[in-house]
PDB file of N, CA and C in Angstrom:
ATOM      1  N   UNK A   1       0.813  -1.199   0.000  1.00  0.00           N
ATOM      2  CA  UNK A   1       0.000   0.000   0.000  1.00  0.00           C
ATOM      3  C   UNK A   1       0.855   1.261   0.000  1.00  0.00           C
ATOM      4  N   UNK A   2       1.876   1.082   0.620  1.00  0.00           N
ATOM      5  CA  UNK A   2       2.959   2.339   0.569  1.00  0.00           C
ATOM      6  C   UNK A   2       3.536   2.929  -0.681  1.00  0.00           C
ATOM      7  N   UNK A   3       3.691   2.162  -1.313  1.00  0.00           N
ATOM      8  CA  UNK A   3       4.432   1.944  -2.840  1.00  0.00           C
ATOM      9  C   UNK A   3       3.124   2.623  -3.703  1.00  0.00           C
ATOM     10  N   UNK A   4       2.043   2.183  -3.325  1.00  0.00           N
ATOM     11  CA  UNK A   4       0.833   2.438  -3.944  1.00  0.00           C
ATOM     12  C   UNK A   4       0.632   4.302  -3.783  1.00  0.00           C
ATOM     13  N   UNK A   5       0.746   4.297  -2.782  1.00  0.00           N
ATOM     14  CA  UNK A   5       0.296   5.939  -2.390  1.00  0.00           C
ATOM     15  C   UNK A   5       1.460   6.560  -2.361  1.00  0.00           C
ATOM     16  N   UNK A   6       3.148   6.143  -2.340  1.00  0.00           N
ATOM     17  CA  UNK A   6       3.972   7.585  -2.658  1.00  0.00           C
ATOM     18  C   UNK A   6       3.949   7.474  -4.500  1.00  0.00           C
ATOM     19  N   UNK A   7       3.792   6.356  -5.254  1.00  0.00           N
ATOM     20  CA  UNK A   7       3.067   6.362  -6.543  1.00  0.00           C
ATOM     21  C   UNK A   7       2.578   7.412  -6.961  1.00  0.00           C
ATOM     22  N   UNK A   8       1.364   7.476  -6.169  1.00  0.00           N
ATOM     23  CA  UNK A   8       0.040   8.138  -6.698  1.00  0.00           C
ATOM     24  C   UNK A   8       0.516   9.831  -6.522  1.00  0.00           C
ATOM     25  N   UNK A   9       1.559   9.785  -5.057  1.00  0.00           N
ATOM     26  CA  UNK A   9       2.061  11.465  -5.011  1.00  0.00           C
ATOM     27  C   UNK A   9       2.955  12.210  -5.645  1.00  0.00           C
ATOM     28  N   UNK A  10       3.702  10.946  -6.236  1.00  0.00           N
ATOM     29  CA  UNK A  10       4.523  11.297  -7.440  1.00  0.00           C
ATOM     30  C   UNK A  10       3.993  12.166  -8.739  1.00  0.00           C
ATOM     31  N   UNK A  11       3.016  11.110  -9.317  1.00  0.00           N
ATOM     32  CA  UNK A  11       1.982  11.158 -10.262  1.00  0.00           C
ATOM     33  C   UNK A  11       1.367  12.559 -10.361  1.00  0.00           C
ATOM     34  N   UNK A  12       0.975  12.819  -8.890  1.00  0.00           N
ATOM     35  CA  UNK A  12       0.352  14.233  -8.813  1.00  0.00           C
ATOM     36  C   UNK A  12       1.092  15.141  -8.951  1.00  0.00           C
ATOM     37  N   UNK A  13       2.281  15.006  -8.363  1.00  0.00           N
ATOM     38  CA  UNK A  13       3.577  16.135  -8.684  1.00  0.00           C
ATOM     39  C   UNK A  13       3.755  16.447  -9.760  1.00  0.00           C
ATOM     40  N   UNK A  14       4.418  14.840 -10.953  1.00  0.00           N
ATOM     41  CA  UNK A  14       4.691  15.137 -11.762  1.00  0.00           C
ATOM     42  C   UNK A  14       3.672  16.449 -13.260  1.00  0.00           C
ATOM     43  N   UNK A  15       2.402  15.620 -12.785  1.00  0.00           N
ATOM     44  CA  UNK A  15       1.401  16.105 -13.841  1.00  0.00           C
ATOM     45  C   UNK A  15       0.909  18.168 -13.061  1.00  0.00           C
ATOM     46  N   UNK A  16       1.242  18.295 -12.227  1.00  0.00           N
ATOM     47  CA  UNK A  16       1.340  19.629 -11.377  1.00  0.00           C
ATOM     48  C   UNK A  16       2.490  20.379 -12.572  1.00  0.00           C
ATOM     49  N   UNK A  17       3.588  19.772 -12.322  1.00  0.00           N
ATOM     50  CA  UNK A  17       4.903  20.484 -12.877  1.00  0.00           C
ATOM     51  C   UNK A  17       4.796  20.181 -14.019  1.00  0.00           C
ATOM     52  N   UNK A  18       3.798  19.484 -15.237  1.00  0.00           N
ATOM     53  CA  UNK A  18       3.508  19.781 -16.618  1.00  0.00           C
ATOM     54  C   UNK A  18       2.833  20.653 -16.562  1.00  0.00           C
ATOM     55  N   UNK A  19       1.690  20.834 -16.001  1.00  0.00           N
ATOM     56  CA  UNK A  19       0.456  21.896 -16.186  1.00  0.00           C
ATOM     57  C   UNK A  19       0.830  22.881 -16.192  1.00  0.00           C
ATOM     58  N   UNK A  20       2.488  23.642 -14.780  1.00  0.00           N
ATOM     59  CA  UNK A  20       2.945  24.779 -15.037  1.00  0.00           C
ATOM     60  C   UNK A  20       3.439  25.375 -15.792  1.00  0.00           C
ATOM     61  N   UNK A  21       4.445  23.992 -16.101  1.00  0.00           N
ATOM     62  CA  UNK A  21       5.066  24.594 -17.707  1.00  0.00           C
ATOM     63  C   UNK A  21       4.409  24.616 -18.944  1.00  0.00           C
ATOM     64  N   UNK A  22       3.161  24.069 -18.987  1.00  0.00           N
ATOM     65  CA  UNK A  22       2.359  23.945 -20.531  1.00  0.00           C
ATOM     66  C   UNK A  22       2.081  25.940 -20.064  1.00  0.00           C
ATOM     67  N   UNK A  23       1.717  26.343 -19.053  1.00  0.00           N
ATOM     68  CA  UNK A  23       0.985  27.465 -18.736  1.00  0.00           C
ATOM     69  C   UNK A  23       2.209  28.445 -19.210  1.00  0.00           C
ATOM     70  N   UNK A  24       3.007  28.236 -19.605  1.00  0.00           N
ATOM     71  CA  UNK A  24       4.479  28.954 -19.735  1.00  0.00           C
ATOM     72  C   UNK A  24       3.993  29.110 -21.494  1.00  0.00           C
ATOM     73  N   UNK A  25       5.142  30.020 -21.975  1.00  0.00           N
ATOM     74  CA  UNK A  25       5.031  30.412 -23.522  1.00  0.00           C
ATOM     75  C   UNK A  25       6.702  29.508 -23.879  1.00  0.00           C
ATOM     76  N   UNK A  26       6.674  28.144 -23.327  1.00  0.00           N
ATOM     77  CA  UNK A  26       7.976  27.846 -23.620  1.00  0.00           C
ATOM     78  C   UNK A  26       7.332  26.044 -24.600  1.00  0.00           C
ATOM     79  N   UNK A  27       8.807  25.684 -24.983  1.00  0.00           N
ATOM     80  CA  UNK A  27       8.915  24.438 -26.038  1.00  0.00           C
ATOM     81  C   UNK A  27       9.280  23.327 -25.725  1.00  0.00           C
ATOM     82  N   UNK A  28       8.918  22.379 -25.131  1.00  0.00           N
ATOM     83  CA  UNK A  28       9.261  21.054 -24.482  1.00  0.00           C
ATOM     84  C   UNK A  28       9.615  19.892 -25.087  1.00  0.00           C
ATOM     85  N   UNK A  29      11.373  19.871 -25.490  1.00  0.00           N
ATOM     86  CA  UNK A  29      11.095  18.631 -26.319  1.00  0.00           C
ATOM     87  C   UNK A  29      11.390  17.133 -25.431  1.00  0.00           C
ATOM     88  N   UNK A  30      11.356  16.038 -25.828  1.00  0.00           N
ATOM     89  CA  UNK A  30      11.694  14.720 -24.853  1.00  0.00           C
ATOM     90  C   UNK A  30      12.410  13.711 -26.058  1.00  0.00           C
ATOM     91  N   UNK A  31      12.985  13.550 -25.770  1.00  0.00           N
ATOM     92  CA  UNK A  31      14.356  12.547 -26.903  1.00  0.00           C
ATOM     93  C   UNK A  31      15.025  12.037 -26.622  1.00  0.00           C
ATOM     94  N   UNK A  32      15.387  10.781 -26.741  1.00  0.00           N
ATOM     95  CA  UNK A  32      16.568  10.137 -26.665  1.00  0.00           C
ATOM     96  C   UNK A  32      17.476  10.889 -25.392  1.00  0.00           C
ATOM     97  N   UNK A  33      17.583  11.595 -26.095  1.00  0.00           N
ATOM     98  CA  UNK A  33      18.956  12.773 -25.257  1.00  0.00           C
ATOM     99  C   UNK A  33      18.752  13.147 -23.372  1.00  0.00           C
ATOM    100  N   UNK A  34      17.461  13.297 -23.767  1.00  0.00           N
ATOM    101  CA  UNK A  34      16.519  14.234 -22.542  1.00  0.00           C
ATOM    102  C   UNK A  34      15.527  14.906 -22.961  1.00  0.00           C
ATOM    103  N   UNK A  35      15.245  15.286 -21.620  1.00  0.00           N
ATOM    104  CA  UNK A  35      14.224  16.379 -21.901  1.00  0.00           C
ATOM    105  C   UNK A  35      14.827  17.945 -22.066  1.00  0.00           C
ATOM    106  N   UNK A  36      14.675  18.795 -22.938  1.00  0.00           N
ATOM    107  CA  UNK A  36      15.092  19.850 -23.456  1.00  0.00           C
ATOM    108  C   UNK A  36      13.719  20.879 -23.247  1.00  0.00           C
ATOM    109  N   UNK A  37      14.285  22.019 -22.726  1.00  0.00           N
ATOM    110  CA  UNK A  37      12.556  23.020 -23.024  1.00  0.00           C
ATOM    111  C   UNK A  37      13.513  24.066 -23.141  1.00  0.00           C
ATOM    112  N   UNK A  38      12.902  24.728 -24.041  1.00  0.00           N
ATOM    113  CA  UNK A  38      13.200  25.985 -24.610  1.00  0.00           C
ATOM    114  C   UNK A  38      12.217  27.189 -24.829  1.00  0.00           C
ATOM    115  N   UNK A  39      12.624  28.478 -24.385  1.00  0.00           N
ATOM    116  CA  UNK A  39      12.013  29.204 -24.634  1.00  0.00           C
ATOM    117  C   UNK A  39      11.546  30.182 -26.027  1.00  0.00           C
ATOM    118  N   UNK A  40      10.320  30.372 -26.773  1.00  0.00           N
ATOM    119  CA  UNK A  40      10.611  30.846 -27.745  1.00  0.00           C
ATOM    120  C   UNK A  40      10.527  32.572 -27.984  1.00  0.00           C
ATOM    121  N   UNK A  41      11.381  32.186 -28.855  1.00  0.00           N
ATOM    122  CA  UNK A  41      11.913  33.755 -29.348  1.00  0.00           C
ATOM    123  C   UNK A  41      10.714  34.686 -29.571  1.00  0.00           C
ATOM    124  N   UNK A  42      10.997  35.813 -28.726  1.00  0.00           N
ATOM    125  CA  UNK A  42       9.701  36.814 -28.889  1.00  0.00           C
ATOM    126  C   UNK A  42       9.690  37.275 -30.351  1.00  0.00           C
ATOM    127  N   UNK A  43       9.026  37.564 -31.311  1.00  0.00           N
ATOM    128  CA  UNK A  43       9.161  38.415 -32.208  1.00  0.00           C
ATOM    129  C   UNK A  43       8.337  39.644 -32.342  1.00  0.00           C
ATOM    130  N   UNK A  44       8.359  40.087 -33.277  1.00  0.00           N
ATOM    131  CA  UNK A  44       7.504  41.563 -33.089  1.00  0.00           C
ATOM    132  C   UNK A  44       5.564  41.185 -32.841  1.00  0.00           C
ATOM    133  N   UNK A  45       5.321  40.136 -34.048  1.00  0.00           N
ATOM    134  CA  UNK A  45       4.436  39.666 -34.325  1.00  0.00           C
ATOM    135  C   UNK A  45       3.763  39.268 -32.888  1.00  0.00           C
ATOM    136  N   UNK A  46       4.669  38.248 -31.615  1.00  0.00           N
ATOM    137  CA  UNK A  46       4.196  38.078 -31.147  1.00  0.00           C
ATOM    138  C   UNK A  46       4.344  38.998 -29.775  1.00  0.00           C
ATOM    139  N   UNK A  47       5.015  39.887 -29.752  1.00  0.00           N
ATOM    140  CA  UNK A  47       5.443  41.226 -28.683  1.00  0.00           C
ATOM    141  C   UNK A  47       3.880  41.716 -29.218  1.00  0.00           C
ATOM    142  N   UNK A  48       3.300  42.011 -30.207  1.00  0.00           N
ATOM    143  CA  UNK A  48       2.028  42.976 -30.085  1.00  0.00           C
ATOM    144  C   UNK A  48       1.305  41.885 -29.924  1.00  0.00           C
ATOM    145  N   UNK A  49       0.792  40.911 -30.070  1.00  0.00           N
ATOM    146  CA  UNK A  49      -0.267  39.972 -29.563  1.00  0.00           C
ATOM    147  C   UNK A  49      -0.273  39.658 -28.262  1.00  0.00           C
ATOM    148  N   UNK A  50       1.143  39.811 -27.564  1.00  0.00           N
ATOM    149  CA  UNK A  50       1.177  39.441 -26.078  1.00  0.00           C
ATOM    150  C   UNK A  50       0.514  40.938 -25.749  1.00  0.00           C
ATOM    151  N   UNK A  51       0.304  42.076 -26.445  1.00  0.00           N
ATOM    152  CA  UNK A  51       0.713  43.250 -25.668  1.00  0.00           C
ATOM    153  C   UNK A  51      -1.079  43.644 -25.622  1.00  0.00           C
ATOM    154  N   UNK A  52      -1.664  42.947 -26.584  1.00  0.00           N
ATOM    155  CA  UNK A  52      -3.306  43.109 -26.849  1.00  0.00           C
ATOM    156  C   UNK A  52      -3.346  42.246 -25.828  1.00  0.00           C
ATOM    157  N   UNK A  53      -3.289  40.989 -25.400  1.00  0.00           N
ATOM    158  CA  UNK A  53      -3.859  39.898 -24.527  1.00  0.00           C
ATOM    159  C   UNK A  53      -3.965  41.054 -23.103  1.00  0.00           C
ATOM    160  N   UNK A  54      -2.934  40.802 -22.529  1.00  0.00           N
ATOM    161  CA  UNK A  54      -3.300  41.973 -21.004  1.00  0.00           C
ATOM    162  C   UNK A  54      -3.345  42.974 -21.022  1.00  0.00           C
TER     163      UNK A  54
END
């Protein structure tokens, strides 16, 4: 049962610390290599669309 429930608190962590970073304007890749996240490059295009949103 122990195994069962630090499992399940893992689980919750892990899917916590996706949700934050999906909430991010960043690029998550997973490969072979690792996991890589990158942030993307502001451009003008998206400097005035961020700047209409708030």
């Amino acid at each position: 049962m122990k195994l069962g429930e630090n499992l399940k608190e893992k689980v919750i962590e892990a899917a916590e610390t996706i949700y934050d970073v999906s909430k991010k304007d960043v690029q998550v890749n997973v490969g072979k290599k690792g996991v890589e996240v990158k942030e993307k490059r502001p451009t003008r295009q998206r400097i005035k669309w961020q700047a209409k949103i708030r």
